[in-house]
N, C-alpha and C. Protein backbone atom coordinates (compact mmCIF):
# COMPACT_ATOMS: atom_id res chain seq x y z
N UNK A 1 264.14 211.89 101.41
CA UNK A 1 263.41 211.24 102.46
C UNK A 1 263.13 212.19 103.60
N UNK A 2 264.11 212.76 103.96
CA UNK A 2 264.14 214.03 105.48
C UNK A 2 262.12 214.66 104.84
N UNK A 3 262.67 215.43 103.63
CA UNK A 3 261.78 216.31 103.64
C UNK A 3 260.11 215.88 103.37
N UNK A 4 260.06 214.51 102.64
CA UNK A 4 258.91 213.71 102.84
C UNK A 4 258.35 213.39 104.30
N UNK A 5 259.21 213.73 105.43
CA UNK A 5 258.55 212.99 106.78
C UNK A 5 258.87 214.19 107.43
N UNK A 6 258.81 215.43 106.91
CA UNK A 6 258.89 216.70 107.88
C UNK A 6 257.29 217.63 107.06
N UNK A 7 256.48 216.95 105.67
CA UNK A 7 255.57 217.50 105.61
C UNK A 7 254.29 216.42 106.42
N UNK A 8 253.74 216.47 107.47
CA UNK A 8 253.00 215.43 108.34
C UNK A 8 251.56 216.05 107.34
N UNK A 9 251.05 214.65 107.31
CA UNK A 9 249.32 214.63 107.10
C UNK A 9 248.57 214.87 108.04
N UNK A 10 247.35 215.61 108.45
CA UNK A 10 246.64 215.16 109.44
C UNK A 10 245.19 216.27 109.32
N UNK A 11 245.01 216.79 110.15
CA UNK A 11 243.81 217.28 110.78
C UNK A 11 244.36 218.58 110.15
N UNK A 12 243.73 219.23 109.17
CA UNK A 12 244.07 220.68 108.83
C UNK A 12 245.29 220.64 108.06
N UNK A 13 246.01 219.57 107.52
CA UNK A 13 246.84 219.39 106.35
C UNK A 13 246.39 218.18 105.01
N UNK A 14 246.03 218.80 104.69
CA UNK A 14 246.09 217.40 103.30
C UNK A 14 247.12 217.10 102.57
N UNK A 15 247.05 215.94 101.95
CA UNK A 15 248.46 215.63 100.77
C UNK A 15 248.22 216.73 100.46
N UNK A 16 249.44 216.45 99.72
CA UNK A 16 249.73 218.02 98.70
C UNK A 16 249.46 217.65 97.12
N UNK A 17 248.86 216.27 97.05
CA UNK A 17 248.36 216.11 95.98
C UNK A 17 247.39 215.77 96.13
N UNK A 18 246.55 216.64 97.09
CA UNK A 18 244.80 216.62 96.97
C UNK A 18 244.48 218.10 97.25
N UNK A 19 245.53 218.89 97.25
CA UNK A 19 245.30 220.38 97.51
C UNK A 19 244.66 221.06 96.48
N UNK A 20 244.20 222.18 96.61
CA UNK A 20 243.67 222.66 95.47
C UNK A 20 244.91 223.55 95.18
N UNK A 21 245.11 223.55 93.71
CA UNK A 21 246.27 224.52 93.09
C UNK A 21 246.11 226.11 93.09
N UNK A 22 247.26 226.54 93.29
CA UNK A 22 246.48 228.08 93.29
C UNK A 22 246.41 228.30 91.78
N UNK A 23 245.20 229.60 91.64
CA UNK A 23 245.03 229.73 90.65
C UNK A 23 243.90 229.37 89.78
N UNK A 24 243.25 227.90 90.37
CA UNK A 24 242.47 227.14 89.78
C UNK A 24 241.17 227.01 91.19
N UNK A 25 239.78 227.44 90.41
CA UNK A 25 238.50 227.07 91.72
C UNK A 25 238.55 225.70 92.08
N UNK A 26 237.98 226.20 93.04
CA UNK A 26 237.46 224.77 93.87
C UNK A 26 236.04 224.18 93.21
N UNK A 27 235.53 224.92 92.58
CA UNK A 27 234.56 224.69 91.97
C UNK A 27 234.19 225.09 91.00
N UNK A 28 234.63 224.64 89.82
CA UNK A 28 235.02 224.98 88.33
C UNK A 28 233.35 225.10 87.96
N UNK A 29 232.61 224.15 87.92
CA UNK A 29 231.05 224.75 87.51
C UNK A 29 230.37 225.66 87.83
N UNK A 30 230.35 226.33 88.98
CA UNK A 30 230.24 227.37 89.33
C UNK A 30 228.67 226.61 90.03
N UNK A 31 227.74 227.59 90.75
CA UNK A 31 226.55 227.53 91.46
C UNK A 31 225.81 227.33 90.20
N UNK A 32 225.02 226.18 90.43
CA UNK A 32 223.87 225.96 88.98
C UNK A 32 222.92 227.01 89.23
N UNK A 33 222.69 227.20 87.75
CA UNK A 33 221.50 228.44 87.06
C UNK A 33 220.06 227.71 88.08
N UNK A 34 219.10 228.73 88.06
CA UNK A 34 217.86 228.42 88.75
C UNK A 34 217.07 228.17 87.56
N UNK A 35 216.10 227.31 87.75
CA UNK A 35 215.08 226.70 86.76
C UNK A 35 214.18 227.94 85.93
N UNK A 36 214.00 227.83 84.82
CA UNK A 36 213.44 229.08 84.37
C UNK A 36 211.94 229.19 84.62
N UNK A 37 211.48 230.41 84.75
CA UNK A 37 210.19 230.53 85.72
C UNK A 37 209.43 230.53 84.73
N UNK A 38 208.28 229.75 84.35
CA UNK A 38 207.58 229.61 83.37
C UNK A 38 206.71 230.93 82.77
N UNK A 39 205.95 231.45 84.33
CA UNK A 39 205.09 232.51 84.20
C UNK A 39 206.09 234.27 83.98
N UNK A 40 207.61 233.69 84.36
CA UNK A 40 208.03 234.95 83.96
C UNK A 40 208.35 235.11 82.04
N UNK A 41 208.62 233.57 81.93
CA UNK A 41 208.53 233.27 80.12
C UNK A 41 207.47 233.61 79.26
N UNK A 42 206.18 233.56 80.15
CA UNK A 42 205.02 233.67 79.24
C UNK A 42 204.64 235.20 79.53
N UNK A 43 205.29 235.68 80.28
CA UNK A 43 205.35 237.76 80.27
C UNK A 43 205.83 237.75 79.26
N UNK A 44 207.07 237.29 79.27
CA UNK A 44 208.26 238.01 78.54
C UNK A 44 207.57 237.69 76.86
N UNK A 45 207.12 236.88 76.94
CA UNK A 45 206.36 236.06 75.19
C UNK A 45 205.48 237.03 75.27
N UNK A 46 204.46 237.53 75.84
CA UNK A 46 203.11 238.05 75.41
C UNK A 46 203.46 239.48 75.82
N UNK A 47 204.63 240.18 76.01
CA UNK A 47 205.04 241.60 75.78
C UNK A 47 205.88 241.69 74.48
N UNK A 48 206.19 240.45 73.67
CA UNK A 48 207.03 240.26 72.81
C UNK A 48 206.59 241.38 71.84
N UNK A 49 207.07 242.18 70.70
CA UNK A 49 206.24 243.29 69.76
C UNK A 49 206.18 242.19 68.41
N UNK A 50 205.35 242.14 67.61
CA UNK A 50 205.20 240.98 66.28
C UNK A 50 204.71 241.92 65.66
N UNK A 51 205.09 241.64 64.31
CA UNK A 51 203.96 242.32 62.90
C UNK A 51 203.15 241.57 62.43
N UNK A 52 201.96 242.04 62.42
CA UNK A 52 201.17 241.24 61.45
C UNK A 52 200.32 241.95 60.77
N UNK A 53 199.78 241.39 59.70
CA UNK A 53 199.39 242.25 58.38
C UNK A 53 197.70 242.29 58.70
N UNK A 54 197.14 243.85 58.69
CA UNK A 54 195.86 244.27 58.76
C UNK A 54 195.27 244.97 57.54
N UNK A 55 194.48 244.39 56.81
CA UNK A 55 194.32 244.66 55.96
C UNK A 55 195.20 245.38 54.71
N UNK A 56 196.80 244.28 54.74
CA UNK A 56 197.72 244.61 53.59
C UNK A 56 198.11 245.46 54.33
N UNK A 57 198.03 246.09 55.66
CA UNK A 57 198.92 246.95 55.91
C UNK A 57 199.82 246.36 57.34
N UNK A 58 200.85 246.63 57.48
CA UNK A 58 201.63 245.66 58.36
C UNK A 58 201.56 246.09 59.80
N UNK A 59 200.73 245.91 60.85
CA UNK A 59 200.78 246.88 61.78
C UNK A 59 201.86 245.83 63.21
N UNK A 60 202.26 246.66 64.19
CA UNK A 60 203.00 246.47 65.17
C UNK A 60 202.29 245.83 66.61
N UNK A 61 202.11 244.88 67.12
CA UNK A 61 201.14 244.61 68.54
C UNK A 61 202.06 243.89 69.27
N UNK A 62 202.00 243.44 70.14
CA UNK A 62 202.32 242.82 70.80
C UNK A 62 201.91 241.03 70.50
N UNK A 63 202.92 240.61 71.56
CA UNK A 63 201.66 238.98 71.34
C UNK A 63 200.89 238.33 72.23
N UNK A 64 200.10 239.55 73.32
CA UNK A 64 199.39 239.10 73.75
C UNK A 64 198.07 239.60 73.03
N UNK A 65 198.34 240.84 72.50
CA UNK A 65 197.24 241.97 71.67
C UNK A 65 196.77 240.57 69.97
N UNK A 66 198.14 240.62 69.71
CA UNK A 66 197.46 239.76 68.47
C UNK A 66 196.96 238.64 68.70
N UNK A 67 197.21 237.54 69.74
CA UNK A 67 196.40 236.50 69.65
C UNK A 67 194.85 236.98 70.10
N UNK A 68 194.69 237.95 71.08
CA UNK A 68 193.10 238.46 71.46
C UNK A 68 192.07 238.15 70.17
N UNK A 69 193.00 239.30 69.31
CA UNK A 69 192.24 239.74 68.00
C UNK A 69 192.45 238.23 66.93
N UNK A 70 193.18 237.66 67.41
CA UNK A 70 193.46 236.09 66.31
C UNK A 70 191.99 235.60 67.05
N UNK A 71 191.35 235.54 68.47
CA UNK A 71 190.16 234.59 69.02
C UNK A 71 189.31 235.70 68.88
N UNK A 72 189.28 236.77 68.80
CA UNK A 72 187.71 237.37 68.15
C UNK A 72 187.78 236.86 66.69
N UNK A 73 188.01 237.46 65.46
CA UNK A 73 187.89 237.06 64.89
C UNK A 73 187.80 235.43 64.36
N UNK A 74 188.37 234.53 64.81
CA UNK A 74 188.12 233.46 64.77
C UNK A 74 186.46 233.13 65.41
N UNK A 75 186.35 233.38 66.43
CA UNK A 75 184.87 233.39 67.10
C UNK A 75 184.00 234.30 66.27
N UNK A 76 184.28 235.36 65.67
CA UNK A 76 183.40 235.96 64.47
C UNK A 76 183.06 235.04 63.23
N UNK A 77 184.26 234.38 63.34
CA UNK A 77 184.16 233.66 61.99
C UNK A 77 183.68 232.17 61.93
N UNK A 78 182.98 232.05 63.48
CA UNK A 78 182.17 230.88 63.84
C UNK A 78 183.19 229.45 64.48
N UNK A 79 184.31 229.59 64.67
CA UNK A 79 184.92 228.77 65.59
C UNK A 79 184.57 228.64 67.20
N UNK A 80 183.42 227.64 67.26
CA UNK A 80 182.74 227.32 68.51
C UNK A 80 183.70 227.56 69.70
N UNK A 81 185.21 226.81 69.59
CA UNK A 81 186.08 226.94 70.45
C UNK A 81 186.45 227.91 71.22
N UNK A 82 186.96 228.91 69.96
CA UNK A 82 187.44 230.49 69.89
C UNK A 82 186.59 231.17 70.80
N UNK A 83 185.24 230.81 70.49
CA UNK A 83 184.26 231.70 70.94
C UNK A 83 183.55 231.49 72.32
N UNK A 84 184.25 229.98 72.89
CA UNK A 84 183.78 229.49 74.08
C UNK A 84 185.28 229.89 74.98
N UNK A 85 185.90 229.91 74.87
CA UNK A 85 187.53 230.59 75.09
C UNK A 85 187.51 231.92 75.40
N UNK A 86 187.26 232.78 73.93
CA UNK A 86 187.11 234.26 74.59
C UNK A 86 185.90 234.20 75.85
N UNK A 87 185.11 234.12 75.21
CA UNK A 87 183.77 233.51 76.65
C UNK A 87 184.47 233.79 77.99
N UNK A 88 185.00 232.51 78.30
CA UNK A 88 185.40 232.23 79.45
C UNK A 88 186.44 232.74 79.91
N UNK A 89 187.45 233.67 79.26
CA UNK A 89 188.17 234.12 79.29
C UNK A 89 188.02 235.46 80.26
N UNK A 90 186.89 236.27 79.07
CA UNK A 90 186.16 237.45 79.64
C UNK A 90 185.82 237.53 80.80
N UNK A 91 184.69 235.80 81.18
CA UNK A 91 184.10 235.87 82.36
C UNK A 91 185.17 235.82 83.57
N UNK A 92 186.24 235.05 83.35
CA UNK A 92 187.39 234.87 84.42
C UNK A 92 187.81 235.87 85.18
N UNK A 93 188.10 237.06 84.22
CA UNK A 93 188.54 238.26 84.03
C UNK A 93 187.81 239.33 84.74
N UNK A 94 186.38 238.99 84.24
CA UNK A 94 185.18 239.99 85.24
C UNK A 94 184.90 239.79 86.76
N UNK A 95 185.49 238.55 87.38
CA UNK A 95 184.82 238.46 88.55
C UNK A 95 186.03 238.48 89.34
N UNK A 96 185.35 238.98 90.61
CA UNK A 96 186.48 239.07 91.45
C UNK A 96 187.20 238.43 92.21
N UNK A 97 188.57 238.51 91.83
CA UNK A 97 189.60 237.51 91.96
C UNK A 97 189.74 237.11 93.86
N UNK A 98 189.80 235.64 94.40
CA UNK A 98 190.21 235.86 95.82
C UNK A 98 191.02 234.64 95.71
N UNK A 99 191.89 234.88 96.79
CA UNK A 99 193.07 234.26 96.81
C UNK A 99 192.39 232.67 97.31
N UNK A 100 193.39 232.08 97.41
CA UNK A 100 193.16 230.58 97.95
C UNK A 100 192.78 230.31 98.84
N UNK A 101 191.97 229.67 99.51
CA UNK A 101 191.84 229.81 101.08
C UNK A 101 191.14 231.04 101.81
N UNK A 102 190.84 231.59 100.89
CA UNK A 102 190.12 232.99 101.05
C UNK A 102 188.58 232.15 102.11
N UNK A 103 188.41 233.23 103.48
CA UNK A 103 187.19 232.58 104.30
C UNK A 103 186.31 234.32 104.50
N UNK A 104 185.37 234.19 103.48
CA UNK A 104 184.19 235.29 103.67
C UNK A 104 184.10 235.95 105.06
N UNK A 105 183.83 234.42 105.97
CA UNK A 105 182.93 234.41 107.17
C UNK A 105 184.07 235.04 108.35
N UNK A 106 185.57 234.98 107.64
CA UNK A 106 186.28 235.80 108.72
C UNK A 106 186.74 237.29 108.19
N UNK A 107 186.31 237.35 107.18
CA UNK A 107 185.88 238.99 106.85
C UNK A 107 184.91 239.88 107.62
N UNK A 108 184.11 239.17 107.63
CA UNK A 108 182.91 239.59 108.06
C UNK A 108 182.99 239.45 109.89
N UNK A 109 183.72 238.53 110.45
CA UNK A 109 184.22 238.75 111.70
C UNK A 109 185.03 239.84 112.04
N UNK A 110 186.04 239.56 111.28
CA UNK A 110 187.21 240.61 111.09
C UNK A 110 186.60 242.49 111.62
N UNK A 111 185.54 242.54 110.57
CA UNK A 111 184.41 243.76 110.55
C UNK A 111 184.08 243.97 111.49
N UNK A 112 183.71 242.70 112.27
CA UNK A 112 182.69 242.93 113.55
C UNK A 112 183.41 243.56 114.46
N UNK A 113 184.68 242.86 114.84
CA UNK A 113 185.69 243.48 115.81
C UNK A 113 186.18 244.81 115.51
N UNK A 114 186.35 244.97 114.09
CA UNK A 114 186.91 246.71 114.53
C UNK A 114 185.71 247.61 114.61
N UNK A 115 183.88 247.01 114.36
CA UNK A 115 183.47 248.25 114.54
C UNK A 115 183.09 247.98 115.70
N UNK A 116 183.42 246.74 116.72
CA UNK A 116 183.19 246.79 118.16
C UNK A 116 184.41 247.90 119.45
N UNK A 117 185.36 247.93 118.47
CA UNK A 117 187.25 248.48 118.79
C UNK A 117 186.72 250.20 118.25
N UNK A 118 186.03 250.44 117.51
CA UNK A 118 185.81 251.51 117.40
C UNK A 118 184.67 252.49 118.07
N UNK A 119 183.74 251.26 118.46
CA UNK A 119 182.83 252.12 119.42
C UNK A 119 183.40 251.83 120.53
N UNK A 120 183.98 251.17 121.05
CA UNK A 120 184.86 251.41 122.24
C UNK A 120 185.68 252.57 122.56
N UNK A 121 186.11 252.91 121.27
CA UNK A 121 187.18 254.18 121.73
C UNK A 121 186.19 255.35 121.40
N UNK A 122 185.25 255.27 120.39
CA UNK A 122 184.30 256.32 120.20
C UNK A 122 183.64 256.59 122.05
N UNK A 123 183.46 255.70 122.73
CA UNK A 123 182.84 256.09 124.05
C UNK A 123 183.79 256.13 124.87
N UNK A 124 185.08 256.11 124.81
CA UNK A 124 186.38 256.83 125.72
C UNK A 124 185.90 257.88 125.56
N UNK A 125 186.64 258.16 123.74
CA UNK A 125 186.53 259.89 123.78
C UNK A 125 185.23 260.86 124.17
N UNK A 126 184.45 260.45 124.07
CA UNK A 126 182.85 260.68 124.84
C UNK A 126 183.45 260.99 126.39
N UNK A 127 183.61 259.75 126.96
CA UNK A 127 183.62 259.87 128.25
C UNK A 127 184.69 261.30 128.71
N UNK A 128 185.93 261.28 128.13
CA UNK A 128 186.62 262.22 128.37
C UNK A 128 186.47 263.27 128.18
N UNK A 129 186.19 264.08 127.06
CA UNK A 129 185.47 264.87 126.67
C UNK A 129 183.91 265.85 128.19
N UNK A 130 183.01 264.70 128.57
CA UNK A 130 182.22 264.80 129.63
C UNK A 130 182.97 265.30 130.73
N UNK A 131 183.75 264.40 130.95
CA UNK A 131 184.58 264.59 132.22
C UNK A 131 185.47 266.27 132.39
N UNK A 132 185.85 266.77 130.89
CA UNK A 132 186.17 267.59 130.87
C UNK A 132 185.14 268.94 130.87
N UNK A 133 184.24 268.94 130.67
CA UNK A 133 182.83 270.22 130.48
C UNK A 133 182.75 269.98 129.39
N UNK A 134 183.75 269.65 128.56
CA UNK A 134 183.14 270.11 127.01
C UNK A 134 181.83 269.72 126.32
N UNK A 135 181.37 268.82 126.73
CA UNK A 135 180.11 268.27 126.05
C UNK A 135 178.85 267.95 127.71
N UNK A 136 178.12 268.51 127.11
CA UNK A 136 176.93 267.89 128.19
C UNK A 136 176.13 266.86 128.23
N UNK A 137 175.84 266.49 129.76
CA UNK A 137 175.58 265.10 129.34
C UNK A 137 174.14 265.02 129.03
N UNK A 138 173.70 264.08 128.31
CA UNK A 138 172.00 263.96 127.96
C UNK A 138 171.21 264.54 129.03
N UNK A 139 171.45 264.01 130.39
CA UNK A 139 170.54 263.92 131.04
C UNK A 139 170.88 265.96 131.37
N UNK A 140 171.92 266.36 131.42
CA UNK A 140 171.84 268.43 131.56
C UNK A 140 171.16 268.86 130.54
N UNK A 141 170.93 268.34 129.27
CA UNK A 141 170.40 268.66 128.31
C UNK A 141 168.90 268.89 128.15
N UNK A 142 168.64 267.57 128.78
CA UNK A 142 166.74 268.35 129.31
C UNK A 142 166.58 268.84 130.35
C-alpha cells in the first residue's frame, strides 16, 4: 500500500500501465507511405526495355518506342483510330506548349516596360558620357 500512494498520477506522470514500455515504439506503424505518383509510374512503364519480334528477329525498345511503332503501323494498316491518335498526338507535340493561365497580353506588356527601362538607362549613359567630353553633342556636331 505505502508504495502504491508514493507513485502520484498527475500532470507529467501517467499510470504506469499506460506508459510506453521501453524498448517498444510509440508508433509501431510507422509514418504512412505517400500515394504513388501516377505520372512518375507511367515514366517508369514507358522507360521500361521489352522485346519484341521484328521481322523474326527479336529486337530490344523500350515501351514507349514500341507502342509508337505498334500506332504507325496499325494506322498503316488502316486503323482509323490509330491513325487519328498518332494525328493528334503529333499535332500536340508540334505546338507550343504554354502553361495554364498563360496571358499573351502581359508578355507583350512585360516587353514594353523593359524596352521603356532600357531606353531610360540607354539616355543616362548618353547623358553621362556628354557631361564627361566624351561624346559630342548633336547640336557641336554641325
Amino acid at each position: 500500500m505505502d508504495d502504491s500512494k508514493s507513485r502520484k498520477v498527475g500532470y507529467g506522470k501517467p499510470p504506469l500501465n499506460s506508459r510506453f514500455r521501453p524498448g517498444i515504439s510509440g508508433n509501431p506503424a510507422g509514418r504512412p507511405k505517400r500515394p504513388r505518383d501516377l505520372r512518375l509510374d507511367l515514366a517508369k512503364e514507358m522507360a521500361r526495355i521489352v522485346t519484341i519480334s521484328d521481322h523474326g528477329k527479336p529486337r530490344r525498345l523500350s515501351t514507349q518506342r514500341a507502342l509508337v511503332r505498334s500506332l504507325v503501323t496499325l494506322g498503316l494498316d488502316g486503323d482509323r483510330a490509330a491513325s487519328q491518335g498518332l494525328l493528334g498526338l503529333a499535332r500536340d507535340l508540334s505546338e507550343p506548349q504554354e502553361s495554364p493561365g498563360h496571358d499573351p497580353l502581359a508578355d507583350e506588356a512585360a516587353e514594353a516596360l523593359i524596352a521603356a527601362e532600357v531606353d531610360r538607362r540607354v539616355a543616362e549613359e548618353l547623358a553621362k558620357l556628354r557631361e564627361a567630353g566624351s561624346i559630342a553633342s548633336e547640336n557641336n556636331a554641325e
